[in-house]
Structure formats: structure tokens, C-alpha cells
N, C-alpha and C. Protein backbone atom coordinates (compact mmCIF):
# COMPACT_ATOMS: atom_id res chain seq x y z
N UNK A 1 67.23 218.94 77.13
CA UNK A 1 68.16 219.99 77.44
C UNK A 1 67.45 221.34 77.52
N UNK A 2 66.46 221.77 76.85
CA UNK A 2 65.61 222.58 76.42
C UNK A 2 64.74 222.98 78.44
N UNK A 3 64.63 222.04 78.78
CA UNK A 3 63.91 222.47 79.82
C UNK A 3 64.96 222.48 81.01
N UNK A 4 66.07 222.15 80.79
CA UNK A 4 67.10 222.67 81.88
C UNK A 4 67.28 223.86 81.80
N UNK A 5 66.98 224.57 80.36
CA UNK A 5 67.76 226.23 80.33
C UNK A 5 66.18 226.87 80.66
N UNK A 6 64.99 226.26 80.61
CA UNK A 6 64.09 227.00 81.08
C UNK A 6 64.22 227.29 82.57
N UNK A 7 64.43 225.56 83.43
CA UNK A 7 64.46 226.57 85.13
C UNK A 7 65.33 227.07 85.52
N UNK A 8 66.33 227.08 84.64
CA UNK A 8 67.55 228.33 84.92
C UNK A 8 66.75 229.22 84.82
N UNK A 9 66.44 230.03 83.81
CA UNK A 9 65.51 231.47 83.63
C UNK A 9 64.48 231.14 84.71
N UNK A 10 63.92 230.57 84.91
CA UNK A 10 63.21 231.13 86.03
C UNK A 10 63.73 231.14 87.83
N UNK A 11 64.52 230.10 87.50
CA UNK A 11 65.34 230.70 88.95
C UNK A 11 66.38 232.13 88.78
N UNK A 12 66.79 232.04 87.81
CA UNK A 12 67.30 233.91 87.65
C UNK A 12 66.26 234.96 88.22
N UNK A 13 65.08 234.16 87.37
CA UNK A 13 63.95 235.61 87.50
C UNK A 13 63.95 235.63 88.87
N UNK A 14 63.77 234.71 89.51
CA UNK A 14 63.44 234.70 91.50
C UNK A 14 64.45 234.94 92.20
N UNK A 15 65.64 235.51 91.50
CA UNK A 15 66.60 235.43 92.11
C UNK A 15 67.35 237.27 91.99
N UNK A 16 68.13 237.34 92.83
CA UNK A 16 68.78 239.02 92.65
C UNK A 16 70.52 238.98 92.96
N UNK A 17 71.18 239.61 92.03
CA UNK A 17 72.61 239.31 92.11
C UNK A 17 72.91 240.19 93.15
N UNK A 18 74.21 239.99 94.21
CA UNK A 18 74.42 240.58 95.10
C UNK A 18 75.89 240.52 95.00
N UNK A 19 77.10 241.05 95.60
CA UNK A 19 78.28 241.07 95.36
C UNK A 19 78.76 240.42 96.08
N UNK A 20 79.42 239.46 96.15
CA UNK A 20 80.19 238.17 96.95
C UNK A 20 81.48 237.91 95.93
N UNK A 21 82.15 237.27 96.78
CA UNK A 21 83.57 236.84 95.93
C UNK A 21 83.21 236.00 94.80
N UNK A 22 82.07 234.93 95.01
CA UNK A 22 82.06 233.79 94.30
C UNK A 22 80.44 234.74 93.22
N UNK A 23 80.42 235.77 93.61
CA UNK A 23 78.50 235.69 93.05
C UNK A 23 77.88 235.23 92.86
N UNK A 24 77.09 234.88 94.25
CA UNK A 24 76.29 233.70 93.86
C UNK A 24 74.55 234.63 94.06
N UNK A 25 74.10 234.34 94.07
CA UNK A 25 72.35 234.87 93.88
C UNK A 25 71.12 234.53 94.97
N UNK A 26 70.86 235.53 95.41
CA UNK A 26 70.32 235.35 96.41
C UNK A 26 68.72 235.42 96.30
N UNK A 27 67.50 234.33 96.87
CA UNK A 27 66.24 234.64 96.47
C UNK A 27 65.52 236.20 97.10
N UNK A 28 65.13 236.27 96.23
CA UNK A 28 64.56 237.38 95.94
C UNK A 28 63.28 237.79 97.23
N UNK A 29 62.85 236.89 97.77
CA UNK A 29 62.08 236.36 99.13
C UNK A 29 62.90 237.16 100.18
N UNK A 30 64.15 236.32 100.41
CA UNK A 30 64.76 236.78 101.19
C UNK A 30 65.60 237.78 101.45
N UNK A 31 65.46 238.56 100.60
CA UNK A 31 66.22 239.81 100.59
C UNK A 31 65.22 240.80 101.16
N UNK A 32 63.72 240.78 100.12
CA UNK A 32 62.65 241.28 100.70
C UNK A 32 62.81 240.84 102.12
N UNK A 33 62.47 240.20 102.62
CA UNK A 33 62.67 240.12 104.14
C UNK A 33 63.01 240.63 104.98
N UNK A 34 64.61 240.42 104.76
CA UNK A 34 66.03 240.87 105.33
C UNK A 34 65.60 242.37 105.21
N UNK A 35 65.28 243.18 104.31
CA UNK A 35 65.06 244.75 104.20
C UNK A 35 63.72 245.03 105.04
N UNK A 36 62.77 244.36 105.16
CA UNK A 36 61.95 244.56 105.88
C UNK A 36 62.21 244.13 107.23
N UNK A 37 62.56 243.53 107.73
CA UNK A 37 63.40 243.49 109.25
C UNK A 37 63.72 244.75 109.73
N UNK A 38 65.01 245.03 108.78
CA UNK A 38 65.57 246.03 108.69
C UNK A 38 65.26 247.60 109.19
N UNK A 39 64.02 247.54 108.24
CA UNK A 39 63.40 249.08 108.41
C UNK A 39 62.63 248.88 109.74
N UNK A 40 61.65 247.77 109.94
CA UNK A 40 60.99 247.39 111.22
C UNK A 40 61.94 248.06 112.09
N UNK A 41 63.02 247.22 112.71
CA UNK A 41 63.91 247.71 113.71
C UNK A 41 64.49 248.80 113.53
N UNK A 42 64.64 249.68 112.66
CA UNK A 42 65.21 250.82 112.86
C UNK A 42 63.65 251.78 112.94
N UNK A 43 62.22 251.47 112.64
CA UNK A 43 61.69 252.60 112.37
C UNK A 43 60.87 252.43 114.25
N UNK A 44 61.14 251.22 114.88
CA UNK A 44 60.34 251.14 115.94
C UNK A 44 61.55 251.16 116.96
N UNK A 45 62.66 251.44 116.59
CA UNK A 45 63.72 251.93 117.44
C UNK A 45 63.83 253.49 117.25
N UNK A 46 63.57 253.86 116.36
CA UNK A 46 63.54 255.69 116.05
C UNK A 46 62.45 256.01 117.18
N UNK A 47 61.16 255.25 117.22
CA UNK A 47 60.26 255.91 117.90
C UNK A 47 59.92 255.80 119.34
N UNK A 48 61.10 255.23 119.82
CA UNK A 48 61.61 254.88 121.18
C UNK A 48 61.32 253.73 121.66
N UNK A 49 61.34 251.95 120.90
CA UNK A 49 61.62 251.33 121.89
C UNK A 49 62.71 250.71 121.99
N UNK A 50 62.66 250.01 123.00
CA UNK A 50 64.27 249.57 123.25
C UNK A 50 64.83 248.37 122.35
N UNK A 51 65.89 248.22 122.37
CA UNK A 51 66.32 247.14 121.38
C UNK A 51 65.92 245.98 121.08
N UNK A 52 65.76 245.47 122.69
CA UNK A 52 65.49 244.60 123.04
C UNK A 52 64.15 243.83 123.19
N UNK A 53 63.41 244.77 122.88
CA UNK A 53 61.70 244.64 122.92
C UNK A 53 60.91 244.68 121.82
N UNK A 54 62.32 245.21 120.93
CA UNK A 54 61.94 245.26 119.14
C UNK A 54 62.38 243.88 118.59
N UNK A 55 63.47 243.64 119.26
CA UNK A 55 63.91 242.15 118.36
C UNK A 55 62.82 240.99 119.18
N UNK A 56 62.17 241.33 120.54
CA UNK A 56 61.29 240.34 120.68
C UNK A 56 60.08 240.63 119.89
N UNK A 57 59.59 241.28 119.76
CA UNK A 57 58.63 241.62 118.99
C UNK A 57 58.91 240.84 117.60
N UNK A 58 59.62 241.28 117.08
CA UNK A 58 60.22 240.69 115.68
C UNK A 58 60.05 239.64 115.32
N UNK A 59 60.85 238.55 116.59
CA UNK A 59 60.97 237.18 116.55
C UNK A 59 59.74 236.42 117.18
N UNK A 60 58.80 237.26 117.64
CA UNK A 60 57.39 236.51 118.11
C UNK A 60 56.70 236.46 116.90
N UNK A 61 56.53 237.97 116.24
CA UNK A 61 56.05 238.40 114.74
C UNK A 61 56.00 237.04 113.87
N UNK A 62 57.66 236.79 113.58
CA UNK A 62 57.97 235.68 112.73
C UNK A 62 57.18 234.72 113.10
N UNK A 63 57.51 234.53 113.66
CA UNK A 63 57.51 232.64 114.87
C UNK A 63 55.87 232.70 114.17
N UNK A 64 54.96 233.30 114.75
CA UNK A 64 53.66 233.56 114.34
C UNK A 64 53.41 233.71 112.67
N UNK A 65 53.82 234.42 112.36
CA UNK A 65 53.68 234.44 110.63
C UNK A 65 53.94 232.75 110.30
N UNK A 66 55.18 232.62 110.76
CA UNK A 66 55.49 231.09 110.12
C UNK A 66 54.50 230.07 110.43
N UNK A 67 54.07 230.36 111.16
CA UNK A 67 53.00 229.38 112.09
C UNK A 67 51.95 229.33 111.40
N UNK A 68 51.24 230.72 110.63
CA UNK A 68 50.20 230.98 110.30
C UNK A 68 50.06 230.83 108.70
N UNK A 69 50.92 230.57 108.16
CA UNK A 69 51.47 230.51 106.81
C UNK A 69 51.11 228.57 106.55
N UNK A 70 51.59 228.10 107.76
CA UNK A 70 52.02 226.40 107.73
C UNK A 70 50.25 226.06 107.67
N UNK A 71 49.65 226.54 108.63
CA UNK A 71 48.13 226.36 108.72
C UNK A 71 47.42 226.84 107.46
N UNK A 72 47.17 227.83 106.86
CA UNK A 72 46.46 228.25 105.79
C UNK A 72 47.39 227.43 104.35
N UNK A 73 48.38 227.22 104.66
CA UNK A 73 48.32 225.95 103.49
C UNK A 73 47.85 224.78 103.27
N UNK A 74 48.26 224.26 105.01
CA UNK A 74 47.72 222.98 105.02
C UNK A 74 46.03 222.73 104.75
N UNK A 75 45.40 223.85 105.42
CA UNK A 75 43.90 224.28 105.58
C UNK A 75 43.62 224.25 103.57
N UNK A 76 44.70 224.96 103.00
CA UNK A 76 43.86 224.47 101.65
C UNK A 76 44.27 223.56 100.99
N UNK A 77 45.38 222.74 101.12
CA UNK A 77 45.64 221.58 100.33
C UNK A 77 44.83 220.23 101.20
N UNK A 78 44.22 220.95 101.99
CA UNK A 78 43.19 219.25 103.03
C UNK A 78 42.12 219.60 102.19
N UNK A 79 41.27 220.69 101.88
CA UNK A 79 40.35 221.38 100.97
C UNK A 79 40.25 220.61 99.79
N UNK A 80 41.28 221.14 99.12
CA UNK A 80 41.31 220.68 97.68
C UNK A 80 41.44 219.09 97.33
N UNK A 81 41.83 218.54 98.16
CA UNK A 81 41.77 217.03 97.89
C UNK A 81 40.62 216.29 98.37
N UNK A 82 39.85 216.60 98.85
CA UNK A 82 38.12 216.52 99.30
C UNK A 82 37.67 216.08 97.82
């Protein structure tokens, strides 16, 4: 029982309360995110580009991060099992 109330506390810790009907908790990852999107598109729309060239940008950005994230893991868990 003892280690059920531990990964509660640590999913709390990774986690950030937000206001919903039900309150439920949102990771802490993705909030970071969501706010960094955020400012992206508003600070490269302040400096004149168009909407539309920011959200492609954005979603190539991602697409690529995700891409590059999947490789440098795989690249070290093929490593480490050598």
C-alpha cells in the first residue's frame, strides 16, 4: 500500500492543478508547452508574420523536434545495450 501513496506523490509533483469542473491535473510537460506555443505565435506574429506561416512554422518545428527526440533515444538505448 505504501508504494501506491508514493506514485501518487510523484505524479502530483509532475503534475499542476488547473480549474475544471471535475479538477483534474494536468502534466506539467504540457502546460510548459502549450505556454510556449503560445508566446512563439504571438511574439512572431507581433513582429510581422502572418498567421499562417507561424502556425506552419510551428507545426514543422514540432513534427521535427518529435522526430528528433524519437532518434536520440533510440540512438542511446541501441548504445547502452551493446
Amino acid at each position: 500500500m505504501r508504494k501506491k501513496h508514493t506514485n501518487q506523490a510523484v505524479a502530483s509533483a509532475a503534475c499542476v492543478e488547473v480549474q475544471t469542473t471535475a479538477g483534474t491535473q494536468v502534466p506539467v510537460s504540457a502546460a510548459v508547452v502549450v505556454v510556449v506555443v503560445l508566446l512563439l505565435t504571438t511574439a512572431l506574429t507581433a513582429r510581422g508574420m502572418t498567421v499562417q506561416t507561424v502556425v506552419t512554422t510551428l507545426a514543422t518545428a514540432g513534427l521535427l523536434g518529435i522526430e528528433l527526440v524519437r532518434r536520440l533515444v533510440e540512438t542511446l538505448t541501441t548504445r547502452r545495450t551493446r
